[in-house]
PDB file of N, CA and C in Angstrom:
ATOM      1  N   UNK A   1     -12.545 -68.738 253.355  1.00  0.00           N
ATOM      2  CA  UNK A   1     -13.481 -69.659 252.764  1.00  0.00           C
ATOM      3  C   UNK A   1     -13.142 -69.907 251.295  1.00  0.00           C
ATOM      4  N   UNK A   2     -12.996 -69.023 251.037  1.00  0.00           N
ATOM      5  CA  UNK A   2     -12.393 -69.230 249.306  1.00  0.00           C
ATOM      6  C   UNK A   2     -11.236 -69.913 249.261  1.00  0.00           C
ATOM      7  N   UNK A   3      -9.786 -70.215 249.658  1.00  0.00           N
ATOM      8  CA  UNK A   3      -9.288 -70.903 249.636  1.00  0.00           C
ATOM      9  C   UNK A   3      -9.575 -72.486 249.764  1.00  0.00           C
ATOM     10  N   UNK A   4     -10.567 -73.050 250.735  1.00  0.00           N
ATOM     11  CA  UNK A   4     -11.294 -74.241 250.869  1.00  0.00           C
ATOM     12  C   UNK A   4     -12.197 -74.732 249.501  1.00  0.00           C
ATOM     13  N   UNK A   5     -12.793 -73.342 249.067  1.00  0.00           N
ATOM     14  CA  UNK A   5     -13.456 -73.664 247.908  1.00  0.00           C
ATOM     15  C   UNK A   5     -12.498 -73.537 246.317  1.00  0.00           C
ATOM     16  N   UNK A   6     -11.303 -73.083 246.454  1.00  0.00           N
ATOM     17  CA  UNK A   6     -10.637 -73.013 245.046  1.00  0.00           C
ATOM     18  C   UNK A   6     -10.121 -74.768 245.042  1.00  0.00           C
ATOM     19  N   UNK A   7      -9.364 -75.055 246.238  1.00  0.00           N
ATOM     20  CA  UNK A   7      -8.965 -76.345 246.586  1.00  0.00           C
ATOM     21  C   UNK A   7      -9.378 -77.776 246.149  1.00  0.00           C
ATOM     22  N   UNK A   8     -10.694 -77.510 246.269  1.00  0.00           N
ATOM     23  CA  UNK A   8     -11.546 -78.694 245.816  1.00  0.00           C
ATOM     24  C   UNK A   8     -11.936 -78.581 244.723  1.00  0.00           C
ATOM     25  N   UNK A   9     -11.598 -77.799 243.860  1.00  0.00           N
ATOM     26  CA  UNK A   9     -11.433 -78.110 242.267  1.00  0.00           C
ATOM     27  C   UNK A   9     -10.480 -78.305 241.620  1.00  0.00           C
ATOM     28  N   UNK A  10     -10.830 -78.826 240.062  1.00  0.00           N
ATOM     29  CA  UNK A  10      -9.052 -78.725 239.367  1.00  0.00           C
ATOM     30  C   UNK A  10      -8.406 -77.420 239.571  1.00  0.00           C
ATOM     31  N   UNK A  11      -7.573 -77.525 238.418  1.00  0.00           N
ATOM     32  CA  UNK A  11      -6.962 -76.273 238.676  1.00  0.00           C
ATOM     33  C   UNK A  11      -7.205 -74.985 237.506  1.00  0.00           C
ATOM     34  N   UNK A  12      -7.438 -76.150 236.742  1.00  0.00           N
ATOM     35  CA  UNK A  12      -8.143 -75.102 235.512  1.00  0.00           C
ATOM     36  C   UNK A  12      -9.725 -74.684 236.380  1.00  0.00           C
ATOM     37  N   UNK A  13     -10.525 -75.109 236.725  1.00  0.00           N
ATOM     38  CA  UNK A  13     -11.684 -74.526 237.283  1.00  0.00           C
ATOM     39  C   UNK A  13     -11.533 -73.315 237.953  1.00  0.00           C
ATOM     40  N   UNK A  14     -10.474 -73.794 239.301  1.00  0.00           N
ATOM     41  CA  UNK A  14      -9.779 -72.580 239.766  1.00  0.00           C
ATOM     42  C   UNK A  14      -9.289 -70.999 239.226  1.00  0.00           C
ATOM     43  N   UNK A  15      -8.625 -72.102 238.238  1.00  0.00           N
ATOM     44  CA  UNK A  15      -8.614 -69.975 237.693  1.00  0.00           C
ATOM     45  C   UNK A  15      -9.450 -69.632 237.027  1.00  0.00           C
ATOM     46  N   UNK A  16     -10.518 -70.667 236.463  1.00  0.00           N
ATOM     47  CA  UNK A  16     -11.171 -69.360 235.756  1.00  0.00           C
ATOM     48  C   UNK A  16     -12.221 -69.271 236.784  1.00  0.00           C
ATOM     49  N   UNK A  17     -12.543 -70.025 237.496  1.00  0.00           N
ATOM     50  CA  UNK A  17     -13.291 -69.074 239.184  1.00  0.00           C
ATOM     51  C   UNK A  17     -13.111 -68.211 239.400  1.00  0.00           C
ATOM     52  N   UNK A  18     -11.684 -68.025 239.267  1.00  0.00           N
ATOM     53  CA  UNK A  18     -11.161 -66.533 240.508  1.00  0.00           C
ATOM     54  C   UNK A  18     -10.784 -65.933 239.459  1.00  0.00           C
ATOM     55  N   UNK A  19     -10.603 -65.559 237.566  1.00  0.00           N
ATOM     56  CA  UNK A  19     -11.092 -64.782 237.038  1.00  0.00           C
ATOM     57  C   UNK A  19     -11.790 -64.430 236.949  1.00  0.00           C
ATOM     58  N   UNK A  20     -13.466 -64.882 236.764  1.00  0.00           N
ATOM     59  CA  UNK A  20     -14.430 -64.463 236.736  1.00  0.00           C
ATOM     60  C   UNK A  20     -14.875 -63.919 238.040  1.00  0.00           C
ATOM     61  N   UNK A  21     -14.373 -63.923 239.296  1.00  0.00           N
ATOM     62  CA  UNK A  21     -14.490 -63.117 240.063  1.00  0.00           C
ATOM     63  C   UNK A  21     -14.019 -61.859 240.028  1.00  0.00           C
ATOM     64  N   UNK A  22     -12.992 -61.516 239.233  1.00  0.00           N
ATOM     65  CA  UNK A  22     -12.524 -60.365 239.342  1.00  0.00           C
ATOM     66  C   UNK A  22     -12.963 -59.372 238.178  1.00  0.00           C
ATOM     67  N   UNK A  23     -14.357 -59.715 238.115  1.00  0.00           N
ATOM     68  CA  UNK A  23     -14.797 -59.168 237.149  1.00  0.00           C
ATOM     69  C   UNK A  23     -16.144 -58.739 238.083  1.00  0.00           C
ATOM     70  N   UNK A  24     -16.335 -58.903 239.109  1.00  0.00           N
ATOM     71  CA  UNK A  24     -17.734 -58.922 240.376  1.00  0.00           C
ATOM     72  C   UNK A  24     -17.332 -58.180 241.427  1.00  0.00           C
ATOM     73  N   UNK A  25     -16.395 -57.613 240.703  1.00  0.00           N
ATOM     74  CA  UNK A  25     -15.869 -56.339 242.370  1.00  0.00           C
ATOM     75  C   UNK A  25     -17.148 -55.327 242.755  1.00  0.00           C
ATOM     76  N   UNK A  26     -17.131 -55.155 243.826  1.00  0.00           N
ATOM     77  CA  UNK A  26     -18.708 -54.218 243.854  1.00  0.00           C
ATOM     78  C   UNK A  26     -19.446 -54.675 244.134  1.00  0.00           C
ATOM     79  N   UNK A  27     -20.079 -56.455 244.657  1.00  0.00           N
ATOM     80  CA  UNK A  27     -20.833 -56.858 244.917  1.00  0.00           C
ATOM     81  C   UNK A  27     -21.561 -56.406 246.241  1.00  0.00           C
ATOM     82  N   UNK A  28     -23.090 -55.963 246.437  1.00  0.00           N
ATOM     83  CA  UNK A  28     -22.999 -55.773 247.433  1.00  0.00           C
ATOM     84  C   UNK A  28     -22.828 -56.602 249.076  1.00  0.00           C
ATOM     85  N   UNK A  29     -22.847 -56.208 249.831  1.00  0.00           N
ATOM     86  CA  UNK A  29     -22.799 -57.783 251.246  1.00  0.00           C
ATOM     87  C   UNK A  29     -23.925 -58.379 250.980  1.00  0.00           C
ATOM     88  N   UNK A  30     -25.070 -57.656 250.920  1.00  0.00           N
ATOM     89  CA  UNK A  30     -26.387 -58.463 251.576  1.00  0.00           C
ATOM     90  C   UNK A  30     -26.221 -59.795 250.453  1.00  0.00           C
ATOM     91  N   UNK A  31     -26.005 -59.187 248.943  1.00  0.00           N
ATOM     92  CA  UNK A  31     -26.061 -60.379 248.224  1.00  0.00           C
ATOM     93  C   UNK A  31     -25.089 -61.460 248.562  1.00  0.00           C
ATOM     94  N   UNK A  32     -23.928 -60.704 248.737  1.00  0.00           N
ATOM     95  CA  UNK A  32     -22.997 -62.086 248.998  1.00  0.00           C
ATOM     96  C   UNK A  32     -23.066 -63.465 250.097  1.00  0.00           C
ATOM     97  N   UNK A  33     -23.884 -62.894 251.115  1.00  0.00           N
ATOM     98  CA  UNK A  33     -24.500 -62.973 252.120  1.00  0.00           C
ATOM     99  C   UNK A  33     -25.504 -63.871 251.390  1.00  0.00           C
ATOM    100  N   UNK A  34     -26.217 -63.836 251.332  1.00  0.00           N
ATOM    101  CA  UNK A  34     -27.234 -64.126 250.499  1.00  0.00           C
ATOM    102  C   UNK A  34     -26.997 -65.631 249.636  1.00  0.00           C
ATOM    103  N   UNK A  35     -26.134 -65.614 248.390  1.00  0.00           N
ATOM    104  CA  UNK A  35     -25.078 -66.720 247.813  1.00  0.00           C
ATOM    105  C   UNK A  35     -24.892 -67.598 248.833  1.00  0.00           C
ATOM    106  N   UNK A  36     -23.972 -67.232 249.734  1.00  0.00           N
ATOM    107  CA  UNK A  36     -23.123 -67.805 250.859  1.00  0.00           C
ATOM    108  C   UNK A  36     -24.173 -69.088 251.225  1.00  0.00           C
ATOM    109  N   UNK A  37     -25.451 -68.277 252.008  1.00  0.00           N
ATOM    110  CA  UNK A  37     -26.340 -68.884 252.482  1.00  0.00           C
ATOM    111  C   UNK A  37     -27.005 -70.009 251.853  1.00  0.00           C
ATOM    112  N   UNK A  38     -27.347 -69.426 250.321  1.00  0.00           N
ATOM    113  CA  UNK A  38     -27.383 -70.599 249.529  1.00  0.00           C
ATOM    114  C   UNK A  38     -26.854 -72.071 249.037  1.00  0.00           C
ATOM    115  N   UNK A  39     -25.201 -71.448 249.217  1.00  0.00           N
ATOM    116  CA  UNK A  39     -24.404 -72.385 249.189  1.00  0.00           C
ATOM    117  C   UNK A  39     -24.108 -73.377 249.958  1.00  0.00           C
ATOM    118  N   UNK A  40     -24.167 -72.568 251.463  1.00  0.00           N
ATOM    119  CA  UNK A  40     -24.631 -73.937 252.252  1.00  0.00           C
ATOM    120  C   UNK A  40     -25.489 -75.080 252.564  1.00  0.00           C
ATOM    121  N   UNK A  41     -26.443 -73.760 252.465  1.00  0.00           N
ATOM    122  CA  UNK A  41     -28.114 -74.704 252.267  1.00  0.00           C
ATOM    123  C   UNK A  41     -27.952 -75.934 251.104  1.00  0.00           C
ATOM    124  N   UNK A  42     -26.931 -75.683 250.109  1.00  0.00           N
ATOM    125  CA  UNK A  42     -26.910 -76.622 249.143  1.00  0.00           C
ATOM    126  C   UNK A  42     -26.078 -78.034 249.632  1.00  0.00           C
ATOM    127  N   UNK A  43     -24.931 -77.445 250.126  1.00  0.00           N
ATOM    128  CA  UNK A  43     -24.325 -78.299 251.004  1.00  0.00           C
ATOM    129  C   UNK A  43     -24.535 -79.057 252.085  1.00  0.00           C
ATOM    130  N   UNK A  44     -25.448 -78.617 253.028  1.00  0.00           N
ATOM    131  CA  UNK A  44     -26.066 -79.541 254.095  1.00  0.00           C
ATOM    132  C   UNK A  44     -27.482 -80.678 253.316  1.00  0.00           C
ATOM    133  N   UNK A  45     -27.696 -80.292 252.799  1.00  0.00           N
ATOM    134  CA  UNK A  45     -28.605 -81.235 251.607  1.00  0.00           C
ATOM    135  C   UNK A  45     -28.083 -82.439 251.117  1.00  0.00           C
ATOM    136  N   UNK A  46     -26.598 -81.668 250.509  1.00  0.00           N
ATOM    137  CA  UNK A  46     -26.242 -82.697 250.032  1.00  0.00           C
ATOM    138  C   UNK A  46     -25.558 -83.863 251.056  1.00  0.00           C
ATOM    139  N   UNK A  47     -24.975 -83.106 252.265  1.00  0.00           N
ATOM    140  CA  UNK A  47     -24.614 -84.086 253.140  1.00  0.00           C
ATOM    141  C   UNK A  47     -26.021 -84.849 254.009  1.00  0.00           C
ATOM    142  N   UNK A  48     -26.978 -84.284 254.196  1.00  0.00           N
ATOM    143  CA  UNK A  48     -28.352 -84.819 254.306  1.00  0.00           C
ATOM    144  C   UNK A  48     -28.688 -86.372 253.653  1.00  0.00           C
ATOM    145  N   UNK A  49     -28.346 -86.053 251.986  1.00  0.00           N
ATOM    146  CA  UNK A  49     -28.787 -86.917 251.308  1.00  0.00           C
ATOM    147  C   UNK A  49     -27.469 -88.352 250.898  1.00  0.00           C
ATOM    148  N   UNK A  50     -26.330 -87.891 251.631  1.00  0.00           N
ATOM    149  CA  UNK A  50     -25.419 -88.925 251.655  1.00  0.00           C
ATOM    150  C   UNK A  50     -24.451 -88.913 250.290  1.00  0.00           C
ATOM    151  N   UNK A  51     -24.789 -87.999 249.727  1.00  0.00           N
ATOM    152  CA  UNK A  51     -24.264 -87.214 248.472  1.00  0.00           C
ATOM    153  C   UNK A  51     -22.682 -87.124 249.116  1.00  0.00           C
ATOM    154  N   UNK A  52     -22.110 -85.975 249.952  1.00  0.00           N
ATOM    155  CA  UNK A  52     -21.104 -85.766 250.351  1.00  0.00           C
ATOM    156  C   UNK A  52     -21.094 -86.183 251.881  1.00  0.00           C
ATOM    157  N   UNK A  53     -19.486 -85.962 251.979  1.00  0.00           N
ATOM    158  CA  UNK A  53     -19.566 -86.409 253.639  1.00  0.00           C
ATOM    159  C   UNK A  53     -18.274 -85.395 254.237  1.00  0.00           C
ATOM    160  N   UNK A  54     -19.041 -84.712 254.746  1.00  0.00           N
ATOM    161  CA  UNK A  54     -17.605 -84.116 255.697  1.00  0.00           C
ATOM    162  C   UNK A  54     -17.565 -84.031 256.956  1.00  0.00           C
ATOM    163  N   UNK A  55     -16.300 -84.389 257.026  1.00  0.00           N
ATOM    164  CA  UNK A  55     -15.411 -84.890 258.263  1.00  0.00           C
ATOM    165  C   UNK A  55     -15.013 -83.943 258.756  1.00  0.00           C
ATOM    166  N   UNK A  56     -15.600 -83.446 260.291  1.00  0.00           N
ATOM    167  CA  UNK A  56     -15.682 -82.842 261.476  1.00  0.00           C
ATOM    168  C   UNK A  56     -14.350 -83.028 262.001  1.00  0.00           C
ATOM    169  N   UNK A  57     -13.092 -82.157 262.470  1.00  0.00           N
ATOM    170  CA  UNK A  57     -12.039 -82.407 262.522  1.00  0.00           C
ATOM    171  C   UNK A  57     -12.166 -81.910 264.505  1.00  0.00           C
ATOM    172  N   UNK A  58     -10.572 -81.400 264.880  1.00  0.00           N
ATOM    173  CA  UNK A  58     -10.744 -80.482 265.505  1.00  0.00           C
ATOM    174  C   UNK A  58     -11.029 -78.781 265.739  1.00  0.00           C
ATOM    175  N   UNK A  59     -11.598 -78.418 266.554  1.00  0.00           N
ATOM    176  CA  UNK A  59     -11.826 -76.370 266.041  1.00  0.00           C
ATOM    177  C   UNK A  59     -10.674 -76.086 265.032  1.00  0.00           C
ATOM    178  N   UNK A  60      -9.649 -75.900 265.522  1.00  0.00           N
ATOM    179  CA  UNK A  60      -8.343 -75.611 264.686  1.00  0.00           C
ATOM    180  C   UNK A  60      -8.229 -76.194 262.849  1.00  0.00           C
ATOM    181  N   UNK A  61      -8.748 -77.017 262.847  1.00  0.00           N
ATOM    182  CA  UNK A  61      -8.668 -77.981 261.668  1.00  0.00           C
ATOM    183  C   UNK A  61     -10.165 -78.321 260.799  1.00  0.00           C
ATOM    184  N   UNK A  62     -10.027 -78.318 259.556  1.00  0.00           N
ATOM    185  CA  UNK A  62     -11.174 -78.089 258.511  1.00  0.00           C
ATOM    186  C   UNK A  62     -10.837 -79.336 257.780  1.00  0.00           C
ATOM    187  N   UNK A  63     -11.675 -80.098 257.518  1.00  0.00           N
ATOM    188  CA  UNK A  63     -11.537 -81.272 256.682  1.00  0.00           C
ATOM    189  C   UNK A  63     -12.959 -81.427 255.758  1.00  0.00           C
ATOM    190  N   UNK A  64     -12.350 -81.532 254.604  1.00  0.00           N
ATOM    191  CA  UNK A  64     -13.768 -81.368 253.551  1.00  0.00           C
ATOM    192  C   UNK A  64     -13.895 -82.425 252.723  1.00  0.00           C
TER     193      UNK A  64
END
């Protein structure tokens, strides 16, 4: 999942994403879990509201 999500940013965003992750080692699951859930919830909203649109590929294949 993180690869899908470094992708769709620049590239400067990117690293300092995944620096500042490596500063969050130790997180526990439930929270991450938790985030995750959020993040989607944010995402189906936004595809809800016509904000974003993603394209349903085949199983094998992810298109964002």
């Amino acid at each position: 999942m993180s690869d899908v999500f470094y992708a769709n940013m620049s590239t400067r965003m990117s690293e300092m994403m995944q620096e500042e992750a490596q500063y969050l080692r130790g997180v526990k699951l439930v929270d991450v879990e938790e985030a995750q859930q959020k993040l989607v919830a944010v995402v189906r909203r936004l595809e809800e509201e016509g904000q974003i649109y993603i394209a349903r590929g085949r199983k094998d294949e992810i298109i964002v």
